[in-house]
N, C-alpha and C. Protein backbone atom coordinates (compact mmCIF):
# COMPACT_ATOMS: atom_id res chain seq x y z
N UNK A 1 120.10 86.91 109.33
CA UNK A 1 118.73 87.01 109.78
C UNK A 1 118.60 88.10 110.83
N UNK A 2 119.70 87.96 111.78
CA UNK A 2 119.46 88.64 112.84
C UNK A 2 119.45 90.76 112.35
N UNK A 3 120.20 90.77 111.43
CA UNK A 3 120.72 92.16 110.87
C UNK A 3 119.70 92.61 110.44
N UNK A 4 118.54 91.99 109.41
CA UNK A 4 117.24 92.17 109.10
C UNK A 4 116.12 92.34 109.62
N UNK A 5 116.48 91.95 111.08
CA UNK A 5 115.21 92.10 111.96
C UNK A 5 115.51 93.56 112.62
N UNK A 6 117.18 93.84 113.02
CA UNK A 6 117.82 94.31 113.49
C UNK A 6 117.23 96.32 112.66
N UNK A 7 117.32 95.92 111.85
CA UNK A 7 117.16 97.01 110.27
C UNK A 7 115.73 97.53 110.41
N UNK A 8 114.57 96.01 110.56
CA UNK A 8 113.09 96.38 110.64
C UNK A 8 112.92 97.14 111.97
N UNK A 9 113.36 96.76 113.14
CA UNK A 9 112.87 97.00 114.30
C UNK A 9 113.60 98.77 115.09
N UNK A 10 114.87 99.02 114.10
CA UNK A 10 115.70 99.97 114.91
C UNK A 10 114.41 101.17 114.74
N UNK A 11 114.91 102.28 115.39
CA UNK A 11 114.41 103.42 115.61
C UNK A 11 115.42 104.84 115.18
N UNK A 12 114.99 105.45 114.45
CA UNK A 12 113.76 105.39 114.00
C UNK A 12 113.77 104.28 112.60
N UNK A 13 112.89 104.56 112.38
CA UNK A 13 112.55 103.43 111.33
C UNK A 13 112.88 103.79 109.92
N UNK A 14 113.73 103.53 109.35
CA UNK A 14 114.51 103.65 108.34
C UNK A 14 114.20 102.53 107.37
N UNK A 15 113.63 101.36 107.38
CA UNK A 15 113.52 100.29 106.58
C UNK A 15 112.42 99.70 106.77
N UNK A 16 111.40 99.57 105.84
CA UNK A 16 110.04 98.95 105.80
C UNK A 16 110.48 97.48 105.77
N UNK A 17 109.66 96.58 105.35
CA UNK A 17 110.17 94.91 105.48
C UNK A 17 110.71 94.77 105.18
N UNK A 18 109.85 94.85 103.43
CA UNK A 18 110.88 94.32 102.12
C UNK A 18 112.70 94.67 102.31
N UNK A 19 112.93 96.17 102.39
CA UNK A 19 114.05 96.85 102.79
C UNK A 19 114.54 96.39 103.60
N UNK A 20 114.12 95.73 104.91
CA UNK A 20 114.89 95.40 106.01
C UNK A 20 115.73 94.02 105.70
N UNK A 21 114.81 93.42 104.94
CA UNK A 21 115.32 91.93 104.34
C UNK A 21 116.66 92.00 103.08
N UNK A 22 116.16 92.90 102.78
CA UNK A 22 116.91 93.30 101.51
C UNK A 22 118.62 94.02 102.05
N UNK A 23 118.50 94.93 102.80
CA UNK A 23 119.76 95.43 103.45
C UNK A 23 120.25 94.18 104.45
N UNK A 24 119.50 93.89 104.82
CA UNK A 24 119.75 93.08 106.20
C UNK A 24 120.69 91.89 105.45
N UNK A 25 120.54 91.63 104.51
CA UNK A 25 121.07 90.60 103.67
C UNK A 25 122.45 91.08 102.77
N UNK A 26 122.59 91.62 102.79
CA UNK A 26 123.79 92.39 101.84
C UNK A 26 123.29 92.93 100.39
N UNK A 27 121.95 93.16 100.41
CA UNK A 27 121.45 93.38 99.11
C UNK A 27 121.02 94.87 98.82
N UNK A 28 121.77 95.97 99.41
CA UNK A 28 121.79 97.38 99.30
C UNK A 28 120.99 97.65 98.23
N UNK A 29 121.74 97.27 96.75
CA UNK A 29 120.89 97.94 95.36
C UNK A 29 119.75 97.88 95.34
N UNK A 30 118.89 96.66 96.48
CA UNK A 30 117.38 96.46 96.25
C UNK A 30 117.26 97.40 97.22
N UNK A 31 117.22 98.00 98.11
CA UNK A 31 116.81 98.65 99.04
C UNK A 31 115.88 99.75 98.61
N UNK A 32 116.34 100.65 97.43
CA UNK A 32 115.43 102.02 96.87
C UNK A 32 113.99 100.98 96.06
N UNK A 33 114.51 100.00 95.38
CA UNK A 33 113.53 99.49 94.66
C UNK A 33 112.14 98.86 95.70
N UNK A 34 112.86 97.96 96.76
CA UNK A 34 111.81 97.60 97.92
C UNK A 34 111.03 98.81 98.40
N UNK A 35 111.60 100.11 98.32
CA UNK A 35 110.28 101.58 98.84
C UNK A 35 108.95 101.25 99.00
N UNK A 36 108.38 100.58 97.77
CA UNK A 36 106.68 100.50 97.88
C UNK A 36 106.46 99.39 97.82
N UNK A 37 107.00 98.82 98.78
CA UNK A 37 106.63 96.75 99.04
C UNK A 37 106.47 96.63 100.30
N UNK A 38 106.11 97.68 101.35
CA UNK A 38 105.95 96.99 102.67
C UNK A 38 104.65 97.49 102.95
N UNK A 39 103.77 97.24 103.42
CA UNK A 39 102.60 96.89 103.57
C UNK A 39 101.68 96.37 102.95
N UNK A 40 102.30 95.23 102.74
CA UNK A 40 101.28 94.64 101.61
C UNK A 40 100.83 95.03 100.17
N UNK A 41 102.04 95.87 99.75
CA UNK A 41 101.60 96.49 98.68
C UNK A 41 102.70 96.01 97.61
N UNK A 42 103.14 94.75 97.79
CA UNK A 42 104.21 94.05 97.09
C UNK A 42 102.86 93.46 96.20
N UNK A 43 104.07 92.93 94.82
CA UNK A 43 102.61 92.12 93.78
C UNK A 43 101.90 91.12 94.45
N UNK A 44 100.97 91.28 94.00
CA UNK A 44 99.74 90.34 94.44
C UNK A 44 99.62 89.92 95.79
N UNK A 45 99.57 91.36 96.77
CA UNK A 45 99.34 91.54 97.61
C UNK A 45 100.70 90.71 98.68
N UNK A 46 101.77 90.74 98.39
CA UNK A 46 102.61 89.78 98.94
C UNK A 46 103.15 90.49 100.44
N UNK A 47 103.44 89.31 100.95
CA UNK A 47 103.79 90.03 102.14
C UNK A 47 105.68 90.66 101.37
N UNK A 48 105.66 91.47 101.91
CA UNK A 48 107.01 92.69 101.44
C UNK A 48 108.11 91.84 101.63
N UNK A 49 108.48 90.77 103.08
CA UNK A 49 109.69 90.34 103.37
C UNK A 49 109.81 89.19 102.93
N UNK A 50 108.81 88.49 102.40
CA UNK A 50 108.53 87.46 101.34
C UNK A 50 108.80 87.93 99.64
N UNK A 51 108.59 89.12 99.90
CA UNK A 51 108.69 89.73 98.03
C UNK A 51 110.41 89.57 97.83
N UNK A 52 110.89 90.62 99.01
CA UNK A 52 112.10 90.83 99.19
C UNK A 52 112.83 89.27 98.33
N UNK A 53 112.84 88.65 99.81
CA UNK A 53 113.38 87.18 99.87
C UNK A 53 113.17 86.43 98.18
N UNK A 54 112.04 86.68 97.53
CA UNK A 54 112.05 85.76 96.37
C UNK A 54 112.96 86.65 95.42
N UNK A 55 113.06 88.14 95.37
CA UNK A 55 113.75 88.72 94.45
C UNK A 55 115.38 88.08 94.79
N UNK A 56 115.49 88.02 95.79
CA UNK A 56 116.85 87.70 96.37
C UNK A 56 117.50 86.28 95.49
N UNK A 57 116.32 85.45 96.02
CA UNK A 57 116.45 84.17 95.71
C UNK A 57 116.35 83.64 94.45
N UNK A 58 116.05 84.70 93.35
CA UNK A 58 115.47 84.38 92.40
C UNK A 58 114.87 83.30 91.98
N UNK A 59 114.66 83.08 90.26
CA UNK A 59 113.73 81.94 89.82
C UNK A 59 114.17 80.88 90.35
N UNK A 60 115.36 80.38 90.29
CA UNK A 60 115.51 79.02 91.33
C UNK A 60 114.93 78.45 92.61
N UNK A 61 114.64 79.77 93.57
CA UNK A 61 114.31 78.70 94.27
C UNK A 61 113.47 79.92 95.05
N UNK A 62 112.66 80.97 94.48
CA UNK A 62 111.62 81.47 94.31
C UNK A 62 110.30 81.01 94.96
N UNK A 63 109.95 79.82 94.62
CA UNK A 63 108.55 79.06 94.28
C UNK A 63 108.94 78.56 95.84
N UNK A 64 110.43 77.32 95.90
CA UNK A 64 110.32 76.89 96.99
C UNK A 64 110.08 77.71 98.34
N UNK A 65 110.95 78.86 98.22
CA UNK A 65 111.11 79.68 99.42
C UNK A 65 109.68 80.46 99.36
N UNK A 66 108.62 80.36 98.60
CA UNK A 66 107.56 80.54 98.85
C UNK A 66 106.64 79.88 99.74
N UNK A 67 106.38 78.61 98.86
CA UNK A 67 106.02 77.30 100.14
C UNK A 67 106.31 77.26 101.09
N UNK A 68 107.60 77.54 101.28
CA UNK A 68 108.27 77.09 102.99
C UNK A 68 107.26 77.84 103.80
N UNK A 69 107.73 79.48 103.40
CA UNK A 69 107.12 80.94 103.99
C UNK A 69 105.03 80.11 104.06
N UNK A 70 104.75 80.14 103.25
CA UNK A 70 103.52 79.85 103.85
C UNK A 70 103.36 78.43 104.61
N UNK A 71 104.15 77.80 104.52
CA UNK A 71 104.40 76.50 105.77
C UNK A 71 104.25 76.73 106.66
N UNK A 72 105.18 77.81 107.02
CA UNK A 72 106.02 78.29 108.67
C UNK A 72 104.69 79.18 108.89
N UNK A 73 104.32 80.27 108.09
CA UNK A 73 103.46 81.36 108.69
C UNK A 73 102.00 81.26 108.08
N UNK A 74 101.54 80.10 107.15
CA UNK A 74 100.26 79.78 106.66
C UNK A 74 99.64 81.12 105.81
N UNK A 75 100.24 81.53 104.90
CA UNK A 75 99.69 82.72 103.39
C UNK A 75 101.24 83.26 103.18
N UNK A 76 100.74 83.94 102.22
CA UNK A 76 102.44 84.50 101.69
C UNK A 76 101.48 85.84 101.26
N UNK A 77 100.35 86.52 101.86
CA UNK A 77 99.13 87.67 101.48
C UNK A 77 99.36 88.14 103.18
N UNK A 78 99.99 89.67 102.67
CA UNK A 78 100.20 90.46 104.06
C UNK A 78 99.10 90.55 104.39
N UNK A 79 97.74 90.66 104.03
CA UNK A 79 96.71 91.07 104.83
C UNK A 79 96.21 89.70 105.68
N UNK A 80 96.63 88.33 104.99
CA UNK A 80 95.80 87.38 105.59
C UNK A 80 96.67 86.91 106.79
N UNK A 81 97.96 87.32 106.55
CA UNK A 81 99.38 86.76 107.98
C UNK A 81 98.44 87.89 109.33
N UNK A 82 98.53 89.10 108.79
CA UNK A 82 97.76 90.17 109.79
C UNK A 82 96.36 89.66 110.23
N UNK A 83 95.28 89.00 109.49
CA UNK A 83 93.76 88.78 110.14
C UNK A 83 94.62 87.51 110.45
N UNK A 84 95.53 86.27 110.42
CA UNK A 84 95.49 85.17 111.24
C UNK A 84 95.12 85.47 112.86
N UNK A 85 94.67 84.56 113.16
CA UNK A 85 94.46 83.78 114.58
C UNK A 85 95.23 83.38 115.51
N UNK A 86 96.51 83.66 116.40
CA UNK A 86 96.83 85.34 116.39
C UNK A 86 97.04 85.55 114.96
N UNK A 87 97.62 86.68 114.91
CA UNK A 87 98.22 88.00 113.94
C UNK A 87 99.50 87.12 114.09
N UNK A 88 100.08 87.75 112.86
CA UNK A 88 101.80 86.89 112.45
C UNK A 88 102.23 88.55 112.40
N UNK A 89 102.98 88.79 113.25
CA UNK A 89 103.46 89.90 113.20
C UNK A 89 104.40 90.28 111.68
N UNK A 90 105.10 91.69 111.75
CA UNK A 90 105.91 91.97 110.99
C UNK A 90 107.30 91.38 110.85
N UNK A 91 107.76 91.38 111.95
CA UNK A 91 108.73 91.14 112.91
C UNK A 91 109.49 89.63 112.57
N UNK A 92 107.72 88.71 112.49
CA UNK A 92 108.30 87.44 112.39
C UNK A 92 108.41 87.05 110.72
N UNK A 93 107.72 87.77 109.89
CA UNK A 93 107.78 87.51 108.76
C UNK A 93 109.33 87.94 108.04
N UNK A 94 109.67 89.23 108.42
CA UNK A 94 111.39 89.49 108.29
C UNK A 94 112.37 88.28 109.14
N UNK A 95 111.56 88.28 110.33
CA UNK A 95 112.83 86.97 110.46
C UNK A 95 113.05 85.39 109.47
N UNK A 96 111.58 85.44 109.69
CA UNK A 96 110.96 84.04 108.35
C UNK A 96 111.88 84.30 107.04
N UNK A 97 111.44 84.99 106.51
CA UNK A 97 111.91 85.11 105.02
C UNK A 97 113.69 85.65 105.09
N UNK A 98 114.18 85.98 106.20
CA UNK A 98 115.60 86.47 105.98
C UNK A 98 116.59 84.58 106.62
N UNK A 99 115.67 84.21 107.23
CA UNK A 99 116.14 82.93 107.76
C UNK A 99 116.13 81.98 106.38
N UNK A 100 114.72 82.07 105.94
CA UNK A 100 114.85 80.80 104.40
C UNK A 100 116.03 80.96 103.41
N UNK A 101 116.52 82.85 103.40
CA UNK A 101 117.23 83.02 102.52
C UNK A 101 119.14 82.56 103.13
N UNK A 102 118.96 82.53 103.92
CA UNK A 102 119.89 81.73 104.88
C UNK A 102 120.10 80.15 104.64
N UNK A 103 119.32 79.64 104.44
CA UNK A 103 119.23 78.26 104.14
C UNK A 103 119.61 78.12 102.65
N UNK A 104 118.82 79.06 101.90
CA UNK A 104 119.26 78.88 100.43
C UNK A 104 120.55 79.55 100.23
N UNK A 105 121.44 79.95 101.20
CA UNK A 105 122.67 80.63 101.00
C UNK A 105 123.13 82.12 100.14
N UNK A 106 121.57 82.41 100.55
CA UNK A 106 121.41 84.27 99.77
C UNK A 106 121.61 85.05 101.04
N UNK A 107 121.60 84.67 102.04
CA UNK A 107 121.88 85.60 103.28
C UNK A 107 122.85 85.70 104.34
């Protein structure tokens, strides 16, 4: 978890979400493919470190580590984590989704 946040936050910025989750995890090969998944521009508007995390996790446990993610941060839609009441940062959504994949033993 910590390597993923570690990845999102360094300077300069070398890794958008999806990517940060994706390296941060030992998952290099996804890294070129994550390119156009961080800002909300993952399918169906997904938040990127949530996209990451389900590719990771695949169909097994996909769906769950979806639920959780909108449990913990209420939408799994980068634009609606950003208009929440506060804002759900970037920050916490890479830690969110690199932590679930931790639990499911992908990270």
């Amino acid at each position: 978890m910590n390597k993923a946040v570690e990845l999102f936050t360094a300077v300069p910025r070398n890794h958008n979400c999806a990517q940060a989750v994706a390296a941060g995890c030992g998952y290099e090969t996804l890294v070129s493919e994550m390119k156009s998944c961080g800002g909300g521009n993952a399918p169906d508007n997904c938040c990127g470190a949530l996209f990451a995390a389900m590719c990771i996790a695949g169909k097994e446990h996909a769906d769950a580590l979806k639920e959780e993610f909108i449990g913990t941060l209420g939408s799994f839609r980068c634009r609606e984590l950003k208009a929440a009441n506060p804002a759900v940062s970037c920050v916490e959504c890479v830690r969110v989704a690199a932590e679930l994949l931790e639990k499911y033993e992908k990270c």
